[in-house]
C-alpha atoms as a PDB file:
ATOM      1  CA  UNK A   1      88.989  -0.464 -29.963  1.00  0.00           C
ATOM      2  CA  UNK A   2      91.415  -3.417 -29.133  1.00  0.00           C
ATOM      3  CA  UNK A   3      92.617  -3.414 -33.127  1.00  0.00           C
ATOM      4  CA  UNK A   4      93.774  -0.264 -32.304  1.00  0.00           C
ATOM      5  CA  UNK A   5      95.885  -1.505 -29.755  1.00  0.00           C
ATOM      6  CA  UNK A   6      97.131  -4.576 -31.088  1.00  0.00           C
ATOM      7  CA  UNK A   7      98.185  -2.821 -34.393  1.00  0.00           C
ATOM      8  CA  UNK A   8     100.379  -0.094 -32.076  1.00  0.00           C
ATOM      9  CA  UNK A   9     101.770  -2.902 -30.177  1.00  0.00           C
ATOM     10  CA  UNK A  10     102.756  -4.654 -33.576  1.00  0.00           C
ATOM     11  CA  UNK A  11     104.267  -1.189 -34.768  1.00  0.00           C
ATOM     12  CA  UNK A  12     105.371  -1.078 -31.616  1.00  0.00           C
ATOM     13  CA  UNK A  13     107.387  -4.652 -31.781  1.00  0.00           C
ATOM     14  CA  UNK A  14     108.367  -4.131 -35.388  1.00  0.00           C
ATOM     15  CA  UNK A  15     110.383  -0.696 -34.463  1.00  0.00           C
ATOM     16  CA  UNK A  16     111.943  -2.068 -31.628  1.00  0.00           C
ATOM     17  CA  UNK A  17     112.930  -5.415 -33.888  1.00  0.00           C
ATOM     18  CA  UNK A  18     114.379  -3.073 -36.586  1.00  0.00           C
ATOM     19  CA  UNK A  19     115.870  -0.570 -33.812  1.00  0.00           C
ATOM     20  CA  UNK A  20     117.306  -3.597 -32.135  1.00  0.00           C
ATOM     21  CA  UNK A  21     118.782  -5.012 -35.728  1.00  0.00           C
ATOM     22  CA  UNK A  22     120.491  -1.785 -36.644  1.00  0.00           C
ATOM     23  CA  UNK A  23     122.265  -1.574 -33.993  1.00  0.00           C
ATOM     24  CA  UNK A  24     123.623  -5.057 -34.186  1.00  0.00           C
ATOM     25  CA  UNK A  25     124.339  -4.603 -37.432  1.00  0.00           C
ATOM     26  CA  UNK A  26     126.643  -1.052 -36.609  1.00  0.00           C
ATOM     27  CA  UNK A  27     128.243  -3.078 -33.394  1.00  0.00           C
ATOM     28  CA  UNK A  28     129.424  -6.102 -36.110  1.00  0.00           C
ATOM     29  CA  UNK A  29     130.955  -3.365 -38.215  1.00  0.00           C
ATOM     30  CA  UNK A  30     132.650  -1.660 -35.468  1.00  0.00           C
ATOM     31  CA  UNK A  31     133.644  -5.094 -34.123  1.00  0.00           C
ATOM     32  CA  UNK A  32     134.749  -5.867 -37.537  1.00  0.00           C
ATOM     33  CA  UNK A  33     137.275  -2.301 -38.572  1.00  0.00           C
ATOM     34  CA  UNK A  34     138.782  -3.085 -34.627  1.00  0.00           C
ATOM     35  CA  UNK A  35     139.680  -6.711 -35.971  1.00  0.00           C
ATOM     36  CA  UNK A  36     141.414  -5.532 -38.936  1.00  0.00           C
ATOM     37  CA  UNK A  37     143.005  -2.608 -36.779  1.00  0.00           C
ATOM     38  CA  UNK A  38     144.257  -5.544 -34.293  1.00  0.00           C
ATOM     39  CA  UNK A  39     145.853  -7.511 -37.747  1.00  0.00           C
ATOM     40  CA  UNK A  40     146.920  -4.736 -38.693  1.00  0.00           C
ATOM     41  CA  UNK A  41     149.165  -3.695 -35.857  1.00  0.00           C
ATOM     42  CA  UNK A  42     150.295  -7.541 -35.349  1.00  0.00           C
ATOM     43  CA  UNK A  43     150.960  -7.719 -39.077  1.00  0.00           C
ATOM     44  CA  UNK A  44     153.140  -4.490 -38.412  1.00  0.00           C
ATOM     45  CA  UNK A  45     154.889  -5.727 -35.180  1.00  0.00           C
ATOM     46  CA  UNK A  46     155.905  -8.974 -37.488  1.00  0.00           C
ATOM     47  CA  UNK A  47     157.036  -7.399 -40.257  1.00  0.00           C
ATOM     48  CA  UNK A  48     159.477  -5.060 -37.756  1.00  0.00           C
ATOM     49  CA  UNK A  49     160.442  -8.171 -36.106  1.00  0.00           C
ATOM     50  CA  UNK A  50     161.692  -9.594 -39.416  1.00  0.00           C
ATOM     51  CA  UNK A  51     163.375  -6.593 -40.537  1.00  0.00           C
ATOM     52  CA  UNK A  52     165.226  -6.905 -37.439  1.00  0.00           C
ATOM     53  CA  UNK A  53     166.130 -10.095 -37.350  1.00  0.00           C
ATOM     54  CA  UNK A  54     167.230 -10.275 -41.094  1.00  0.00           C
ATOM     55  CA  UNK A  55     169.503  -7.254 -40.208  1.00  0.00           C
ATOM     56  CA  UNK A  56     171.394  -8.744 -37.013  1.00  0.00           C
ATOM     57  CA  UNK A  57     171.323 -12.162 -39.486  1.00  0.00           C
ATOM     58  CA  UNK A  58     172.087 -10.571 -42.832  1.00  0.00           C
ATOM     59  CA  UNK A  59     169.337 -11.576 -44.823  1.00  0.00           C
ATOM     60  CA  UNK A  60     168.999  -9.482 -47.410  1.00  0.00           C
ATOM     61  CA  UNK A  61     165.799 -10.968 -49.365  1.00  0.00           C
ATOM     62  CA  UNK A  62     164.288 -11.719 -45.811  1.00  0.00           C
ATOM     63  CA  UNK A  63     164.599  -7.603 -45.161  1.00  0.00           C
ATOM     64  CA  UNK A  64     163.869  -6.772 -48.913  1.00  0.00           C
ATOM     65  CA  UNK A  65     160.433  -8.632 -48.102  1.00  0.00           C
ATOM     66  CA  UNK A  66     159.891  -7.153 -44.848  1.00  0.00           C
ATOM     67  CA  UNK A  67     160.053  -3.537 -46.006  1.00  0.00           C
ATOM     68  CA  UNK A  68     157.776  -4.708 -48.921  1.00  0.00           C
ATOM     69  CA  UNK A  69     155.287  -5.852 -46.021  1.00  0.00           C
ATOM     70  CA  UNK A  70     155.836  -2.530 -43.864  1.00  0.00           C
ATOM     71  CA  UNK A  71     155.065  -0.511 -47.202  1.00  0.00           C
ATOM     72  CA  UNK A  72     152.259  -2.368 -48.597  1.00  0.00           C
ATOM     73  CA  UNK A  73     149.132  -0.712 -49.946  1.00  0.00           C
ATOM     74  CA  UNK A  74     145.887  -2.066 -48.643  1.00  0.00           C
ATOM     75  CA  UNK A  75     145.433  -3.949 -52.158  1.00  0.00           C
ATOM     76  CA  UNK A  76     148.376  -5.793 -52.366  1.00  0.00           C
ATOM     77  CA  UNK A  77     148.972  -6.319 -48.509  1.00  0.00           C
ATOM     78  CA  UNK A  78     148.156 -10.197 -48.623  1.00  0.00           C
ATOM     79  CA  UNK A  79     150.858 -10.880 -51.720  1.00  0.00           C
ATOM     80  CA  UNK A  80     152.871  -8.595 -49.476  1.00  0.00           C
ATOM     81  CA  UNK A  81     152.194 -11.132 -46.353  1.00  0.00           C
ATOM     82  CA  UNK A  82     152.442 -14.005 -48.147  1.00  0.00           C
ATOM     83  CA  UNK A  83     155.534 -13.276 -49.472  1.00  0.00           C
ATOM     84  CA  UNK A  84     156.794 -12.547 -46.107  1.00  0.00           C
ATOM     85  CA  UNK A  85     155.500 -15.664 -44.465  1.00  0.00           C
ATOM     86  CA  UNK A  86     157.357 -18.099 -47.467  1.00  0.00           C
ATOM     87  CA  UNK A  87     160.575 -16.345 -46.638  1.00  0.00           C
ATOM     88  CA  UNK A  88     159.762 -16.599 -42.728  1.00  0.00           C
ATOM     89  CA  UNK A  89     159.160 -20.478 -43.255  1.00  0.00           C
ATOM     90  CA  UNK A  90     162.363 -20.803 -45.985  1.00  0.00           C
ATOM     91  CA  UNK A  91     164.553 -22.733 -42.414  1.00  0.00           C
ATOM     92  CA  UNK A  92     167.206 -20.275 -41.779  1.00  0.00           C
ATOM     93  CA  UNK A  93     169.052 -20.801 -38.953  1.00  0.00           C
ATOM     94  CA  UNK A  94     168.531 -18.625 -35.866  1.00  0.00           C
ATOM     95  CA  UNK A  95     169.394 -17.787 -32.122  1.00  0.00           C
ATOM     96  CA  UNK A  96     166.882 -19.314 -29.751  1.00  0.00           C
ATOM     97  CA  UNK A  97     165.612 -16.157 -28.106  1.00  0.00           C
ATOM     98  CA  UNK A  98     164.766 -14.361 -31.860  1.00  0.00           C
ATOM     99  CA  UNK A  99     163.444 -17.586 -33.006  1.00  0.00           C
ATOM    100  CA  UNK A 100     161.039 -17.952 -30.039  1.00  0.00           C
ATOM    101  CA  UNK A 101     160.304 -13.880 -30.407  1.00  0.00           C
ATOM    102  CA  UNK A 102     159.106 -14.412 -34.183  1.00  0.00           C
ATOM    103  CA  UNK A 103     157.203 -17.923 -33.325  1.00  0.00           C
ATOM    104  CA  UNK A 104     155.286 -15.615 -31.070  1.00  0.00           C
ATOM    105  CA  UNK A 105     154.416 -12.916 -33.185  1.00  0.00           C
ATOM    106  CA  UNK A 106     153.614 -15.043 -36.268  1.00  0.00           C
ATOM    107  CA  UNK A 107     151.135 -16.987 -33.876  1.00  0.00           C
ATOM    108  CA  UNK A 108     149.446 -13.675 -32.701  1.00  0.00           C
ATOM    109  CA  UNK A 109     148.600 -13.025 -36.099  1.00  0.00           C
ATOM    110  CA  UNK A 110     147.263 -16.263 -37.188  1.00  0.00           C
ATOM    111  CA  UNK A 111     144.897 -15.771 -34.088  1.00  0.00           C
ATOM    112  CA  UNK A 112     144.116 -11.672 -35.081  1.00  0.00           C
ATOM    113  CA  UNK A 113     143.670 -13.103 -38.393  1.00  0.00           C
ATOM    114  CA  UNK A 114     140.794 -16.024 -37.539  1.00  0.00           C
ATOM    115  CA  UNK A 115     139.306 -13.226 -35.183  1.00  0.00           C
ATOM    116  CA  UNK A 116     139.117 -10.838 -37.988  1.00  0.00           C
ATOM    117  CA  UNK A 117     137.749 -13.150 -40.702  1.00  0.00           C
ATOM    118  CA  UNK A 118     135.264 -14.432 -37.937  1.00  0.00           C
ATOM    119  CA  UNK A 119     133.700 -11.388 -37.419  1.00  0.00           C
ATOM    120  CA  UNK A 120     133.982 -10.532 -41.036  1.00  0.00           C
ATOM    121  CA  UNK A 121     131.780 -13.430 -41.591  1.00  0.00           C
ATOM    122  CA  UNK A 122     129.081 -11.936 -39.176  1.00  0.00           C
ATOM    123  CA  UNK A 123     128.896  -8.605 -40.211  1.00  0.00           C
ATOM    124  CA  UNK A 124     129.421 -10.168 -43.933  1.00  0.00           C
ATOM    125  CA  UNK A 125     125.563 -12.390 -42.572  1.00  0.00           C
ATOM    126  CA  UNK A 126     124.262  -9.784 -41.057  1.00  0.00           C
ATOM    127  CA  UNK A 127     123.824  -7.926 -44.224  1.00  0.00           C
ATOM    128  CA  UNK A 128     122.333 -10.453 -45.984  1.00  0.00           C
ATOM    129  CA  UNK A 129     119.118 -10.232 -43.387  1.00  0.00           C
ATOM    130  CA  UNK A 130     116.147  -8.940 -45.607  1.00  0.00           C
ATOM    131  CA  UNK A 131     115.095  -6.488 -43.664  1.00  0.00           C
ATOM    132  CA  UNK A 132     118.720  -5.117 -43.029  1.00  0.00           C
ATOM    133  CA  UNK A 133     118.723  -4.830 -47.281  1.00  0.00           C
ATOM    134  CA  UNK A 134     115.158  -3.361 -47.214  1.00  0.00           C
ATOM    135  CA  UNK A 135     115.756  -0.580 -44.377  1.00  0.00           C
ATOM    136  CA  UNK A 136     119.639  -0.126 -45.867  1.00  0.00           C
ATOM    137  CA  UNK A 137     120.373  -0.668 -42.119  1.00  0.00           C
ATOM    138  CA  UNK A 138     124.309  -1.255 -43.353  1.00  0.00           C
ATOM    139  CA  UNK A 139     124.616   1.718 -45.995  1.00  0.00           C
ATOM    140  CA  UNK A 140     126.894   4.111 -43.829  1.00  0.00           C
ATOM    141  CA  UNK A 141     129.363   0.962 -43.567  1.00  0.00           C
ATOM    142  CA  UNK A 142     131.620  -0.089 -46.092  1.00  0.00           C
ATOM    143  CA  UNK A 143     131.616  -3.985 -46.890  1.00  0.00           C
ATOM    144  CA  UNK A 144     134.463  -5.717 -44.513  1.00  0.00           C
ATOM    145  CA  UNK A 145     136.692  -8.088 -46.363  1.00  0.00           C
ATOM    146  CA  UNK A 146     138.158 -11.335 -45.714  1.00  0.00           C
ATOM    147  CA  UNK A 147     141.988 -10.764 -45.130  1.00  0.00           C
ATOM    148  CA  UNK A 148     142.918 -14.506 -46.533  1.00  0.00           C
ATOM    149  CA  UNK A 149     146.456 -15.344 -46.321  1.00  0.00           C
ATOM    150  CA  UNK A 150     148.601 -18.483 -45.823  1.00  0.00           C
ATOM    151  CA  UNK A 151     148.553 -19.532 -42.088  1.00  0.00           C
ATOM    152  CA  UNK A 152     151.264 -17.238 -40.731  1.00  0.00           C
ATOM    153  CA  UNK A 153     152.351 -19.375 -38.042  1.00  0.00           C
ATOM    154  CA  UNK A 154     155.892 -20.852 -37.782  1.00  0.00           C
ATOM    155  CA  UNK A 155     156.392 -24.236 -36.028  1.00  0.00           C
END
């Protein structure tokens, strides 16, 4: 009679181990589409910032690679960001207050960006987990991706 009991209280252990892993595994993917939804809407808020500044400036290649950056398709939104961030760094000259406004924004999205590639990496390991692979714990979520860029902070 006591096999009886210790196999439910393995079954027992094992469900609430694999009950316990799925949802860790749904939280890091939810953690990990709010990330990109965060760079997303800094990556946004910089790109407006530079359209506006290369329009009070009259930058025309600065604003011709802003709009690129505002319009970007998902697949070609880190050439698009890259771009942007050369021209940001090319050492034009500008009024304090804008200068200090960009600097700012640029800096948010460096951080949004390690955030987002941090959790990546977690929900990115927390797929690899045999049992998450045998179960097909992450099959509902779609495989986050690094967003790798240059390091869009200004100095």
């Amino acid at each position: 009679m006591w096999w009886v009991i210790a196999v439910v209280a393995l079954v027992v252990a094992v469900a609430t181990y694999v009950t316990w892993l799925a949802a860790r595994v749904d939280r890091l993917h939810a953690r990990a589409a709010a990330a990109y939804a965060t760079l997303d809407a800094h990556l946004v808020r910089r790109a407006a910032a530079a359209v506006a500044l290369a329009e009070a400036a009259q930058l025309p290649t600065l604003m011709y690679a802003a709009k690129i950056a505002l319009d970007a398709q998902p697949d070609d939104r880190e050439v698009a960001e890259n771009d942007l961030t050369r021209h940001l760094r090319s050492g034009f000259v500008l009024e304090q207050d804008v200068e200090e406004t960009l600097v700012q924004v640029s800096r948010r999205v460096a951080l949004a960006r390690q955030v987002h590639n941090d959790v990546v990496r977690d929900a990115l390991a927390s797929r690899r987990f045999r049992l998450v692979r045998l179960f097909r714990l992450a099959r509902k979520h779609p495989i986050p991706a690094y967003f790798d860029v240059d390091d869009p902070s200004l100095t």
